[in-house]
Protein backbone atom coordinates (compact mmCIF):
# COMPACT_ATOMS: atom_id res chain seq x y z
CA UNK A 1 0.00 0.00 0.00
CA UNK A 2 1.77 3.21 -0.84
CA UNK A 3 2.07 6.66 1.34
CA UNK A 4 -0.90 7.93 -0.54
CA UNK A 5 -3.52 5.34 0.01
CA UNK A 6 -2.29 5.06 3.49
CA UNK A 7 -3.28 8.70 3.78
CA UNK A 8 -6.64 8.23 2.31
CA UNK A 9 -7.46 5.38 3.78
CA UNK A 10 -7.16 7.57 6.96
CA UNK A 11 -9.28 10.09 5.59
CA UNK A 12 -13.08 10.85 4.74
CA UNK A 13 -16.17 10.85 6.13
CA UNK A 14 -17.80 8.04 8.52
CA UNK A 15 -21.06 6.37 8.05
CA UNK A 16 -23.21 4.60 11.09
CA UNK A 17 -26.14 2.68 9.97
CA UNK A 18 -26.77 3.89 6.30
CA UNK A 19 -25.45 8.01 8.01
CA UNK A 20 -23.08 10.01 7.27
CA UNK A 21 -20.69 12.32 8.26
CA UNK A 22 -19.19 13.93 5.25
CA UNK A 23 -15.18 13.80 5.08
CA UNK A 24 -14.89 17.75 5.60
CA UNK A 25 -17.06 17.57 9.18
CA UNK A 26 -14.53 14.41 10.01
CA UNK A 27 -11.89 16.64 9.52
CA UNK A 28 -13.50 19.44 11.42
CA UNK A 29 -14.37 17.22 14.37
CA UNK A 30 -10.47 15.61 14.02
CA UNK A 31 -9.65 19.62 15.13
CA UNK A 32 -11.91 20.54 17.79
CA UNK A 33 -11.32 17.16 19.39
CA UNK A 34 -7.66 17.96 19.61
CA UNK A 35 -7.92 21.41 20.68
CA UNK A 36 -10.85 19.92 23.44
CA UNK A 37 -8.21 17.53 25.12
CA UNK A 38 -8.17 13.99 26.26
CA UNK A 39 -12.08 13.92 26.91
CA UNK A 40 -12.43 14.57 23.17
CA UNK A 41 -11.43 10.62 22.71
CA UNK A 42 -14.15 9.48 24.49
CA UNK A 43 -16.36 11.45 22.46
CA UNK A 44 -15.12 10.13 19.00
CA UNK A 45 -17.81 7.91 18.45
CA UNK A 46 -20.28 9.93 19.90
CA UNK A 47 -19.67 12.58 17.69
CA UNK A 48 -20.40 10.10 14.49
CA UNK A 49 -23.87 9.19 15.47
CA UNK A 50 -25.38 12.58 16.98
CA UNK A 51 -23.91 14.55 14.10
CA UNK A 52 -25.22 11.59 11.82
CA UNK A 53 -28.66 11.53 12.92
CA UNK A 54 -28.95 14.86 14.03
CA UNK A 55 -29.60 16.88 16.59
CA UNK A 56 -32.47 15.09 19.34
CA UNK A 57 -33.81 18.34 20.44
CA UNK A 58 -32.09 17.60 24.29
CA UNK A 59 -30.32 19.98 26.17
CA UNK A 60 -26.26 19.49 26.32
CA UNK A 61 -25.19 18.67 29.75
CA UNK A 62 -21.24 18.30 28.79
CA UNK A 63 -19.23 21.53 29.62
CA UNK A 64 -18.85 23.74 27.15
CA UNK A 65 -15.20 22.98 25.78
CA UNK A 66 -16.27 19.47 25.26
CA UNK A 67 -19.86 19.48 23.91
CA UNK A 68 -19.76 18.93 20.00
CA UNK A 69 -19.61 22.08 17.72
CA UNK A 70 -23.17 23.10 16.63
CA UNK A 71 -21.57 23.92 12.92
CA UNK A 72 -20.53 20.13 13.19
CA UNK A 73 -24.56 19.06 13.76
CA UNK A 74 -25.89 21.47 10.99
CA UNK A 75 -23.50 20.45 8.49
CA UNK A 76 -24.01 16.80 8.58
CA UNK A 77 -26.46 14.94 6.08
CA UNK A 78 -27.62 11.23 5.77
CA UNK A 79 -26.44 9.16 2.63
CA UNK A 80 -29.37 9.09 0.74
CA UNK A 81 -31.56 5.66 0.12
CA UNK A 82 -31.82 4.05 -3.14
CA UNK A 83 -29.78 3.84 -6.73
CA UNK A 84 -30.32 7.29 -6.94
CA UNK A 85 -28.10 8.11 -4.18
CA UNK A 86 -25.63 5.41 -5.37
CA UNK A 87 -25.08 5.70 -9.22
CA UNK A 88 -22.18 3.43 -10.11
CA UNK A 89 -19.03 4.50 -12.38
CA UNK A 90 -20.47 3.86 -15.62
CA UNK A 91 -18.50 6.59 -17.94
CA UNK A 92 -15.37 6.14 -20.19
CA UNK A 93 -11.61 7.36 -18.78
CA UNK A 94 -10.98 10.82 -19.83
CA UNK A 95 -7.57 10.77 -21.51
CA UNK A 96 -4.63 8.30 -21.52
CA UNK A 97 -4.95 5.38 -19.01
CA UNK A 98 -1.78 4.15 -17.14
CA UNK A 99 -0.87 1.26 -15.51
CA UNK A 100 0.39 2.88 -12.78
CA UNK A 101 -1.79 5.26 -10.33
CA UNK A 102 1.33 7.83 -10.11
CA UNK A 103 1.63 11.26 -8.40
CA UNK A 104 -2.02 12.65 -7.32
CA UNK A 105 -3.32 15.74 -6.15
CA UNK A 106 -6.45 15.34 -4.43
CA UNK A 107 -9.36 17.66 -5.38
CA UNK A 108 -12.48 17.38 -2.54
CA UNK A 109 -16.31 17.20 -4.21
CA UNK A 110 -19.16 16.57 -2.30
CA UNK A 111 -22.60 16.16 -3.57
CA UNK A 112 -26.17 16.63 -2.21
CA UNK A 113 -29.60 16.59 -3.19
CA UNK A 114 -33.22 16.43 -1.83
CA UNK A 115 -30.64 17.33 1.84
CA UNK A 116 -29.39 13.97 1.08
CA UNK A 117 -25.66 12.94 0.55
CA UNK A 118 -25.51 11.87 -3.56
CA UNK A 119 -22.07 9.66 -3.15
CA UNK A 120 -19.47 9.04 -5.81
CA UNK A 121 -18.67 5.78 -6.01
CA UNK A 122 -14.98 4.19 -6.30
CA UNK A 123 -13.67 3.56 -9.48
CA UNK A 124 -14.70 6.92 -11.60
CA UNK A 125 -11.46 6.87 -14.03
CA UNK A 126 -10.51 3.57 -13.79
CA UNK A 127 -10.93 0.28 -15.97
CA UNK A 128 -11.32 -3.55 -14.85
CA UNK A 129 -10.53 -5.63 -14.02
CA UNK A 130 -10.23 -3.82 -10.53
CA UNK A 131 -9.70 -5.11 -6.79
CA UNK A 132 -10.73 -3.72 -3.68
CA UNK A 133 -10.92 -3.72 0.03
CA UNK A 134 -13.56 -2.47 2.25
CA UNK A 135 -15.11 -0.75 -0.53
CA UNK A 136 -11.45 0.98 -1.71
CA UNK A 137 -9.92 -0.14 -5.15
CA UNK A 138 -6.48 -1.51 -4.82
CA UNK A 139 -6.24 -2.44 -7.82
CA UNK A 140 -7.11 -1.19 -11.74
CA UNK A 141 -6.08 -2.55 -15.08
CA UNK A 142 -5.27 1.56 -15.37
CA UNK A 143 -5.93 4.77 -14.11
CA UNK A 144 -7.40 7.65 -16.15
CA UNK A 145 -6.24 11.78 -15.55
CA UNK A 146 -8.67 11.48 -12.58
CA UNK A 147 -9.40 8.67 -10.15
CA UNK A 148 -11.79 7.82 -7.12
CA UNK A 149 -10.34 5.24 -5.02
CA UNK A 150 -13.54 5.30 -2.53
CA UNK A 151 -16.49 7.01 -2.26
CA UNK A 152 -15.06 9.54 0.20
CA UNK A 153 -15.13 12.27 -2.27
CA UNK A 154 -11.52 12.77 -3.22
CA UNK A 155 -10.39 12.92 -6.93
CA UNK A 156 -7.09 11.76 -7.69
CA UNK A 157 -5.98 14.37 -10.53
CA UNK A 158 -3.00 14.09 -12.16
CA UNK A 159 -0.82 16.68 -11.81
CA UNK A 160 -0.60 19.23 -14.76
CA UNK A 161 -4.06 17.83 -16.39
CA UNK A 162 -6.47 20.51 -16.85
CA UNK A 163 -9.79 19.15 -15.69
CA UNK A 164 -13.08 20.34 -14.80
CA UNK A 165 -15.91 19.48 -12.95
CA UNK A 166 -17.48 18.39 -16.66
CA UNK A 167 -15.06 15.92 -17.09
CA UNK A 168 -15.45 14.40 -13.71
CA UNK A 169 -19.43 13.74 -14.47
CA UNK A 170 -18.16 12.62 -17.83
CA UNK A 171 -15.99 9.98 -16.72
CA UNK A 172 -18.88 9.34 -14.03
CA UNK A 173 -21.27 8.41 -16.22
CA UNK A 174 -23.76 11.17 -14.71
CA UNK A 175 -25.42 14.78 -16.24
CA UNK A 176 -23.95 17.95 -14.92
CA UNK A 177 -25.50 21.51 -15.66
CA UNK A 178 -27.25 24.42 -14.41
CA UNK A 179 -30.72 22.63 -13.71
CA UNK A 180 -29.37 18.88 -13.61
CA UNK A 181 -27.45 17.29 -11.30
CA UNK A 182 -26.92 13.10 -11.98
CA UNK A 183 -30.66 12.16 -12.21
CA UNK A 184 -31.74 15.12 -9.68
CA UNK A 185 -33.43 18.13 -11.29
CA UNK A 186 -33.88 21.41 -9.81
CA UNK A 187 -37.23 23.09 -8.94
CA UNK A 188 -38.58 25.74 -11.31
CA UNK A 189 -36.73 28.98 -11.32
CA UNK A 190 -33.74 27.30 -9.07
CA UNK A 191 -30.66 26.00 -10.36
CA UNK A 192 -27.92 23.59 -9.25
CA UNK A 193 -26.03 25.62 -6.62
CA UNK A 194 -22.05 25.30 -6.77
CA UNK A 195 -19.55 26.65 -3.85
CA UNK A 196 -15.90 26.56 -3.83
CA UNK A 197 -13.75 26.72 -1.14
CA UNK A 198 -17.12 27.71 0.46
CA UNK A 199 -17.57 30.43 -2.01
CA UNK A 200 -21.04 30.60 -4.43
CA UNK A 201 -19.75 29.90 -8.13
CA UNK A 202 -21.67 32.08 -10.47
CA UNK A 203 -20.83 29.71 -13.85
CA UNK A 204 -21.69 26.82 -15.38
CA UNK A 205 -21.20 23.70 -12.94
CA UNK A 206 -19.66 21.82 -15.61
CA UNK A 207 -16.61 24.67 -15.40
CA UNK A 208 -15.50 24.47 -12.37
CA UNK A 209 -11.85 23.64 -12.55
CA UNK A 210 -10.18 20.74 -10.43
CA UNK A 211 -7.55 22.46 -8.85
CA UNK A 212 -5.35 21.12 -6.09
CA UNK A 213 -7.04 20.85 -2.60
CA UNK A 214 -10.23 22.40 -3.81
CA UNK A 215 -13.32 21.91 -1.47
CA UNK A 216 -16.28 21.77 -4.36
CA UNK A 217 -20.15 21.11 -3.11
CA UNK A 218 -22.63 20.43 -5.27
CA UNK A 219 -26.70 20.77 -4.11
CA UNK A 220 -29.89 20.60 -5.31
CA UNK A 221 -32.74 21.00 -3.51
CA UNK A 222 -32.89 22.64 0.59
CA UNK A 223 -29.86 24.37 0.91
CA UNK A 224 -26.79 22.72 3.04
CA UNK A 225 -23.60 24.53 4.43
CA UNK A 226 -21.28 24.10 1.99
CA UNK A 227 -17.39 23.40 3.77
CA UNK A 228 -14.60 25.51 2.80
CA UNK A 229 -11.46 23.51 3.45
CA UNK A 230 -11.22 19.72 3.83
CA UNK A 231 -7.97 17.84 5.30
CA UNK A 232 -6.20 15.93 2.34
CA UNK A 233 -4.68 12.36 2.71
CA UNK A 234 -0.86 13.07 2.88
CA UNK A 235 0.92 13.10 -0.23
CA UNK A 236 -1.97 14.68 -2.56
């Protein structure tokens, strides 16, 4: 296993029965817990399941330094139920395929619709025969400019390779554009709604540019607060 998918194996949000907690409020809770001491431990799983189900309406009774960041509740979303939420890697590799996974730099995208997480699936890039491990490919007959090694939301871009947020939903197999996001379509007079680094994009969704260590969120339907940083897996 190299340095990288060491690193991204680390990395990425955690799911308890069918929830999630997107990779960017993993990372988020990975820094209050340090700055909230030892106690913080013994809140790690805690953490998962409150900010995965939500909030239960209950006063906190922990002191203040050690109770979970509100931001961390209101930014979590469930993984939503049903192929819709789940759409498999069905496009073709965008550009030369290599046998080799090389140099990365990782590129954060995370997707939601009807307030539900829309996950991209391992493999995007990549041609069988594959292998994986808890989900994560190990293994491709090659790897295309960009990768997804799990469904974490990190794309693998190869360094140098101009690529947008187009050619990711190209090589996903799924629609990307102002009113369409995969097989989500938004309300009358709304529109897909795009932020990077936490910032509203005013262009096309298919234009948004896959630069290193960008934090892109995609949404259609209620509106969720979009992240503006997420904590890359060493070596991307």
């Amino acid at each position: 296993m190299t340095r990288l998918e060491r690193g991204a194996r680390r990395t990425g949000g955690g799911a308890t029965k069918g929830k999630a907690v997107t990779g960017a409020v993993a990372g988020r809770f990975a820094a209050w817990a340090a700055r909230a001491g030892g106690r913080a431990a013994v809140l790690g799983m805690t953490v998962i399941v409150v900010a995965a189900c939500g909030p239960t309406g209950q006063a906190d009774s922990r002191p203040a330094s050690t109770a979970i960041p509100s931001a961390l509740l209101s930014e979590a979303r469930p993984i939503g139920v049903g192929p819709r939420f789940h759409p498999p890697a069905i496009g073709p590799v965008s550009g030369s395929c290599q046998p080799v996974l090389g140099p990365r730099d990782g590129v954060h995208v995370e997707v939601f619709a009807a307030d539900r997480v829309l996950l991209l699936p391992a493999g995007i890039g990549t041609r069988p025969p594959r292998a994986s491990l808890n989900g994560r490919i190990t293994a491709a007959h090659c790897y295309g400019p960009l990768v997804t090694l799990d469904p974490t939301g990190v794309v693998l871009v190869r360094p140098g390779a101009e690529l947008t947020l187009g050619t990711l939903f190209s090589s996903w197999g799924e629609p990307l554009s102002r009113t369409r996001l995969a097989s989500f379509t938004a309300a009358a007079r709304t529109g897909v709604a795009v932020f990077v680094d936490g910032r509203p994009w005013q262009g096309a969704p298919a234009a948004v540019p896959l630069a290193r260590h960008a934090e892109i969120v995609l949404e259609v339907g209620p509106h969720v607060p979009p992240h503006s940083s997420y904590t890359f897996p060493p070596g991307t």
